[in-house]
Protein backbone atom coordinates (compact mmCIF):
# COMPACT_ATOMS: atom_id res chain seq x y z
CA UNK A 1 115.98 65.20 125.10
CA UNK A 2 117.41 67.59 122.26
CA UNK A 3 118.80 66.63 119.30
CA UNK A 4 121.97 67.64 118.42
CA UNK A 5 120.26 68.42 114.66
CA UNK A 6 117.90 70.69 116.33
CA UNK A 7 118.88 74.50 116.83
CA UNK A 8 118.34 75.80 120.31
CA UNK A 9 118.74 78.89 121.99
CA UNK A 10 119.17 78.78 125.76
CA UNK A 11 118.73 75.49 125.82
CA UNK A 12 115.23 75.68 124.18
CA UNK A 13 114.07 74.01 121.11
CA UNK A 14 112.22 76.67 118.78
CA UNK A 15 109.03 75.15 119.53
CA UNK A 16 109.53 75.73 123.27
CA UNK A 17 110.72 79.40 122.41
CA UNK A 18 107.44 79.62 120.64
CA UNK A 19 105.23 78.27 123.16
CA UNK A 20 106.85 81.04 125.82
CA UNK A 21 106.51 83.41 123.23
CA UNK A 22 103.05 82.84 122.76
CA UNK A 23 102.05 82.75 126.64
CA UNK A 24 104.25 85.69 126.86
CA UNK A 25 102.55 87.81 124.30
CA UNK A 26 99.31 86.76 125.67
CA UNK A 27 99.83 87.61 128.84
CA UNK A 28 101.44 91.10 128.37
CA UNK A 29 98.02 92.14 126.34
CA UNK A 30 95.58 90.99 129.42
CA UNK A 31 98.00 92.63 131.31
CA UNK A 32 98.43 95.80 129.89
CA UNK A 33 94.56 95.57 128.78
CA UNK A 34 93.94 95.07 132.54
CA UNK A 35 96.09 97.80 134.09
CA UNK A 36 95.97 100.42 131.63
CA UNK A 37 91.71 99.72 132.05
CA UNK A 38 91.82 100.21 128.25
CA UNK A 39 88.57 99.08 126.84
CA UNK A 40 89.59 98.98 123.51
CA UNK A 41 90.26 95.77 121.79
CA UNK A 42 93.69 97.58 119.99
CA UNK A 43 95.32 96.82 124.11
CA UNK A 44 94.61 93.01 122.68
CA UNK A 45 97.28 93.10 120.06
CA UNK A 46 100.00 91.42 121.57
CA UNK A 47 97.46 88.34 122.65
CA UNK A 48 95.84 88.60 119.29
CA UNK A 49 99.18 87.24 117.86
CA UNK A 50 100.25 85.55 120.86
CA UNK A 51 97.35 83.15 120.71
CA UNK A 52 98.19 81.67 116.92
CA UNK A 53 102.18 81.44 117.55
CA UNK A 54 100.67 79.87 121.03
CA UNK A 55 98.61 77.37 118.95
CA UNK A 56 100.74 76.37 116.08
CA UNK A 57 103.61 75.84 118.31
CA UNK A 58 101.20 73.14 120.35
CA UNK A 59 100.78 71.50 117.06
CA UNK A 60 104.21 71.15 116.05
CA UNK A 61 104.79 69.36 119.40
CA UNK A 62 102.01 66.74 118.44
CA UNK A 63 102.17 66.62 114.81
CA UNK A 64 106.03 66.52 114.26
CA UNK A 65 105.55 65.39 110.69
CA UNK A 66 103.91 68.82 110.02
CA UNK A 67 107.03 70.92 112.17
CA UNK A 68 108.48 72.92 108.79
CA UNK A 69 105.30 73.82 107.98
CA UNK A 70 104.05 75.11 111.35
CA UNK A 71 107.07 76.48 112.06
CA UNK A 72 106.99 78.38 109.41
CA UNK A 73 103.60 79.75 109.96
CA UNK A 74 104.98 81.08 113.63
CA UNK A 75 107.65 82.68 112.27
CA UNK A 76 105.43 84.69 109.96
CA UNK A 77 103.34 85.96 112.66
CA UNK A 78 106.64 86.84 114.31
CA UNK A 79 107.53 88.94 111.60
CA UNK A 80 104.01 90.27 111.78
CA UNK A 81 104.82 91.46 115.64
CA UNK A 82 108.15 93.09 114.31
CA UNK A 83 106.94 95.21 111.40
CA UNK A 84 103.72 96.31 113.98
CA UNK A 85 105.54 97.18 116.32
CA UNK A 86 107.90 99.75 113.57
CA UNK A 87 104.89 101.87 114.14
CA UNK A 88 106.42 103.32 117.41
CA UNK A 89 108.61 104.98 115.54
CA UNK A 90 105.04 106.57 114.29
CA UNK A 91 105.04 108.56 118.12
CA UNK A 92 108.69 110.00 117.61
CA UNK A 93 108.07 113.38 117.98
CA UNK A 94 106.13 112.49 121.58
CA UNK A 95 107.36 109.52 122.70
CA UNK A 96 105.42 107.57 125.37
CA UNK A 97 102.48 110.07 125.17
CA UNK A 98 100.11 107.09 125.52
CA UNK A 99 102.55 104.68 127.71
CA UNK A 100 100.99 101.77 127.60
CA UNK A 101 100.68 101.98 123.66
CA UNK A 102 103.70 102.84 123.17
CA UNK A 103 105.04 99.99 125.35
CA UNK A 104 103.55 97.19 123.52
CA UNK A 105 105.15 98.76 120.18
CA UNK A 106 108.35 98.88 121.72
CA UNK A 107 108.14 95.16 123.34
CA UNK A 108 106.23 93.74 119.71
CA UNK A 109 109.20 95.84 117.74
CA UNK A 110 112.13 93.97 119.95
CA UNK A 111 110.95 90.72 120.72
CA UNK A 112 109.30 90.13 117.20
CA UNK A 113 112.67 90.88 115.93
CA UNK A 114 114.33 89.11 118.48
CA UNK A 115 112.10 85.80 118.22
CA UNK A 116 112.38 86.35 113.83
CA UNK A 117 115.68 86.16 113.91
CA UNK A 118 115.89 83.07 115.88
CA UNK A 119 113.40 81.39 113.56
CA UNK A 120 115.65 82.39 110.61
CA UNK A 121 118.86 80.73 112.33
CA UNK A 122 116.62 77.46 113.44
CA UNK A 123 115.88 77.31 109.59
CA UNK A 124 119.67 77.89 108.23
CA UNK A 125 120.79 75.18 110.86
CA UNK A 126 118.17 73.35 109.52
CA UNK A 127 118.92 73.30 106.07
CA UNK A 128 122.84 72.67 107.04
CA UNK A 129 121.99 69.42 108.91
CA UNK A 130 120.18 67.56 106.45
């Protein structure tokens, strides 16, 4: 099922990583939305830029002609998560003060890194294994 010219982490393909990413991001907004009963649409963040990484990552699966490009879009928004999620280091002085805030900085700050960094290796193995 995997080629041997495609990265993978965990035994996932990037676009797979993406499409968990995606679900993941916008479930943890609904979720947090839900049980923090936050009725502002800033709780939404995480689903916001879950839905596009979500989205492109469906496309690269059926347009595989397109994958650099779409990847390449998801990876953006990735790095979008990360540096939104820097602004927990904004709440510092009082840490958690709003928890559920706070949380979805922390979790956009790690895993945007987290999934940006993968992207970055999935490109240099890319470019390797022309």
């Amino acid at each position: 099922m995997n080629n041997k010219n495609e990265y993978t982490f965990i035994g996932l393909t990037m676009e797979n990583i993406s499409l968990i990413y995606g679900i993941f991001l916008i479930l943890w907004g609904i979720g947090v939305s839900y049980l923090s009963t936050s009725n502002s649409i800033t709780s939404y963040i995480p689903s916001i830029f879950g839905l596009p990484i979500l989205l492109f990552a469906i496309l690269t699966l059926l347009i595989p002609s397109k994958k650099k490009l779409l990847m390449h879009i998801v990876v953006t928004f990735g790095l979008i998560i990360f540096l939104g999620g820097l602004d927990f280091f904004r709440s510092l002085g009082s840490p958690f003060e709003n928890v559920w805030a706070d949380s979805s900085k922390l979790m956009m700050m790690i895993t945007g890194f987290i999934f940006t960094l993968l992207c970055v290796k999935s490109f240099i193995f890319a470019r390797k294994n022309k």
